[in-house]
N, C-alpha and C. Protein backbone atom coordinates (compact mmCIF):
# COMPACT_ATOMS: atom_id res chain seq x y z
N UNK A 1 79.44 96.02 104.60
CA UNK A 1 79.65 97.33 105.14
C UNK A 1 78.39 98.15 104.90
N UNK A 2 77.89 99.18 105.91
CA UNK A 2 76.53 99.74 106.17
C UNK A 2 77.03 101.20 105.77
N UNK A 3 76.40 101.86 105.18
CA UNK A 3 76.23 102.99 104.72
C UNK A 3 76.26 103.53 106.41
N UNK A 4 75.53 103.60 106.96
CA UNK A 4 75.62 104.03 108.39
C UNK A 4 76.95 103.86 109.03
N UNK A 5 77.55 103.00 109.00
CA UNK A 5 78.98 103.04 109.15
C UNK A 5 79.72 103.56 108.43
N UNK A 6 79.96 103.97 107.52
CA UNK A 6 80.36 104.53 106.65
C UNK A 6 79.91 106.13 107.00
N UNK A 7 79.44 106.52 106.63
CA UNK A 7 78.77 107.89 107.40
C UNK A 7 79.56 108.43 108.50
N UNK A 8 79.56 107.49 109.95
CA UNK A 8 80.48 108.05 111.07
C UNK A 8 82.04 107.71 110.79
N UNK A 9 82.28 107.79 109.84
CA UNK A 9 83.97 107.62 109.29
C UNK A 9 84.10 109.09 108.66
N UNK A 10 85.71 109.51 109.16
CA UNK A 10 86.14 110.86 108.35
C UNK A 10 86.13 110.93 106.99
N UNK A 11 86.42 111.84 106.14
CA UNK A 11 86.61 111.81 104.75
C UNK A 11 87.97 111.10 104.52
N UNK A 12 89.08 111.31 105.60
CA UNK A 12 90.29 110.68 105.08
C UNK A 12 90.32 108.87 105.12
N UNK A 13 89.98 108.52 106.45
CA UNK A 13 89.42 107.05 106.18
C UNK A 13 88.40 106.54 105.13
N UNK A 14 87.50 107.07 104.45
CA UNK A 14 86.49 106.98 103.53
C UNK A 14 87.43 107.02 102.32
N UNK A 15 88.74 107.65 101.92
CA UNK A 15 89.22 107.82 101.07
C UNK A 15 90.33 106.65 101.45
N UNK A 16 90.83 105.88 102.31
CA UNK A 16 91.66 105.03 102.79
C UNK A 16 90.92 103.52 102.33
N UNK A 17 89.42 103.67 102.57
CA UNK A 17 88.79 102.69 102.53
C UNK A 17 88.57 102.31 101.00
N UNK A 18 88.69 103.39 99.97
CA UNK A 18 88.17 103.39 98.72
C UNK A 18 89.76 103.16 98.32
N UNK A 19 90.48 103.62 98.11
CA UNK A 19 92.01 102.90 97.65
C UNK A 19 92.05 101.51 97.94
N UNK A 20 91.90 101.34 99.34
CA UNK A 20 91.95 99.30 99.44
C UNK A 20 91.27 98.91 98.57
N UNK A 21 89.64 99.41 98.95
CA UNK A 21 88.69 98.49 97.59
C UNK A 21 88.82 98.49 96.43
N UNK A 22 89.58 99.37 95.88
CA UNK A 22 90.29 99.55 94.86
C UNK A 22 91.16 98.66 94.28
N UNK A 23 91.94 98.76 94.78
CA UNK A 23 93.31 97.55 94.95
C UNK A 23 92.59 96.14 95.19
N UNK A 24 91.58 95.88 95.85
CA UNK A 24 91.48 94.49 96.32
C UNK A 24 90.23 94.12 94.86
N UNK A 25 89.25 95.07 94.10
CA UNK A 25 88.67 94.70 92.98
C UNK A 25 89.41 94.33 91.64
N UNK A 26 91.15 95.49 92.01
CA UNK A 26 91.67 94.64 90.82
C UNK A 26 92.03 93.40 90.84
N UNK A 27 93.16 93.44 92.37
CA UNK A 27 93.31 91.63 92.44
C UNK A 27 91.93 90.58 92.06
N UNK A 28 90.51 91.06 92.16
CA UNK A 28 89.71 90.20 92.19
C UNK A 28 89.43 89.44 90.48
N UNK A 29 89.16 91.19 89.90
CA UNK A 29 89.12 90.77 88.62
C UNK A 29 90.37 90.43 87.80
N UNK A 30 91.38 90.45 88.54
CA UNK A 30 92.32 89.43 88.28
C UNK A 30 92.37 87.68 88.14
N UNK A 31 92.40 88.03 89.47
CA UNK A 31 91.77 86.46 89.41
C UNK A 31 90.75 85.77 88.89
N UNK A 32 89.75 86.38 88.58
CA UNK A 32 88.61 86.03 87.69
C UNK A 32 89.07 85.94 86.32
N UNK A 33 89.81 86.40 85.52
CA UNK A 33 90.67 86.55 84.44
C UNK A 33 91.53 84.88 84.66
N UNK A 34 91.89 85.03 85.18
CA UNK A 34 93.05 83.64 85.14
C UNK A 34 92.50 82.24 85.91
N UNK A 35 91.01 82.49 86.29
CA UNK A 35 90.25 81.27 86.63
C UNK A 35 90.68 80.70 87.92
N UNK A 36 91.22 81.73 88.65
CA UNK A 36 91.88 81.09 90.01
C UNK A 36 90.92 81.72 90.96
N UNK A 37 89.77 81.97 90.59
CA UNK A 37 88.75 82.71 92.17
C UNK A 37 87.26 82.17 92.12
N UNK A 38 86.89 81.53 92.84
CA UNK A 38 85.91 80.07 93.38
C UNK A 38 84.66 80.78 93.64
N UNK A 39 85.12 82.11 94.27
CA UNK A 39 83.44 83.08 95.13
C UNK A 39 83.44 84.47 93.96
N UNK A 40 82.64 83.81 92.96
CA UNK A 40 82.56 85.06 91.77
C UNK A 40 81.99 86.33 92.59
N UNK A 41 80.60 85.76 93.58
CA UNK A 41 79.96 87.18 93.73
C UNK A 41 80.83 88.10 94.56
N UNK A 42 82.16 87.93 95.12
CA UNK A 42 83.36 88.89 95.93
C UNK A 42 82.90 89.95 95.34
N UNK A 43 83.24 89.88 93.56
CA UNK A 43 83.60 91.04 92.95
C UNK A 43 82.42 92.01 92.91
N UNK A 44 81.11 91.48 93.22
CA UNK A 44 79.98 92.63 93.07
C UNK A 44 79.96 93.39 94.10
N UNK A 45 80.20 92.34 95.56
CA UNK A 45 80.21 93.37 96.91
C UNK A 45 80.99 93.98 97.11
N UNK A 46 82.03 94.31 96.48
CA UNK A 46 83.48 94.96 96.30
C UNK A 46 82.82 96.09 95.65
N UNK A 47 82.39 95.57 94.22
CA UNK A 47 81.88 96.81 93.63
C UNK A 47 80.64 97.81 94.18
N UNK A 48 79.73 96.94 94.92
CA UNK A 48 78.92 97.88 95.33
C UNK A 48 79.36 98.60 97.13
N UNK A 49 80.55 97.78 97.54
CA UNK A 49 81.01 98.81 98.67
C UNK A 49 81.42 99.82 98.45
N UNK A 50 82.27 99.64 96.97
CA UNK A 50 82.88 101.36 96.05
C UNK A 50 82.12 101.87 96.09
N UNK A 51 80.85 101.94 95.73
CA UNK A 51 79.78 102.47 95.19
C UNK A 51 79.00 103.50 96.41
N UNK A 52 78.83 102.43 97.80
CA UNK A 52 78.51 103.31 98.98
C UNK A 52 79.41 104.19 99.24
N UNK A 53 80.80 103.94 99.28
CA UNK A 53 81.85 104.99 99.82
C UNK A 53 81.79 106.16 98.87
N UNK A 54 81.79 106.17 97.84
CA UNK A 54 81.65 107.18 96.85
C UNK A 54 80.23 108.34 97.50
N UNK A 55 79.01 107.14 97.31
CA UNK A 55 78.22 108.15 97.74
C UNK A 55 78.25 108.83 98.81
N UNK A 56 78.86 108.30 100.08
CA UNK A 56 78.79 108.71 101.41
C UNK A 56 79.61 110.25 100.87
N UNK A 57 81.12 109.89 100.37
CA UNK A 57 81.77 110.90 99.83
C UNK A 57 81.09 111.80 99.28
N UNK A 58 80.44 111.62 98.45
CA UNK A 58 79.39 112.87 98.06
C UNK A 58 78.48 113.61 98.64
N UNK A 59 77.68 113.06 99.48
CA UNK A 59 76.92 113.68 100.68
C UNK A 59 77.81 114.26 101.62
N UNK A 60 78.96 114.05 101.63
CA UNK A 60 80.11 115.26 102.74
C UNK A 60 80.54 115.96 102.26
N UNK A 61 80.20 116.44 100.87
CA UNK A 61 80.70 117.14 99.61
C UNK A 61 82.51 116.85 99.07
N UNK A 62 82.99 115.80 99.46
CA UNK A 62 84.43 115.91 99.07
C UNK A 62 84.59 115.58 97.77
N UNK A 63 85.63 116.06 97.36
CA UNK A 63 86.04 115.93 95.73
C UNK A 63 86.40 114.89 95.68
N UNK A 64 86.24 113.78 95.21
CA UNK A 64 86.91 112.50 95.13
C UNK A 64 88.49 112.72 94.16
């Protein structure tokens, strides 16, 4: 996911998008916990898609 895409998304989808990734980093580091997940690096691009949505969020000034 592109920061540029991210950008032409509302604040409420940007905040829709950050709950999933949310939810889908715990299942990840879940599974990393119990040795059942094969593609370790999931969990970084997970973490660094949080990471763009946040910022995008911040440059539109919303309160997270």
């Amino acid at each position: 996911m592109k920061a540029s895409e991210l950008r032409a998304k509302s604040a409420a989808e940007l905040q829709e998008e950050l709950l999933a990734l949310s939810r889908a980093q715990l299942g990840l580091r879940v599974q990393l916990a119990t040795q059942q997940q094969n593609n370790t690096s999931q969990l970084g691009k997970t973490r660094r898609d949080i990471a763009r949505i946040k910022t995008v969020l911040r440059e539109k000034g919303v309160q997270q």
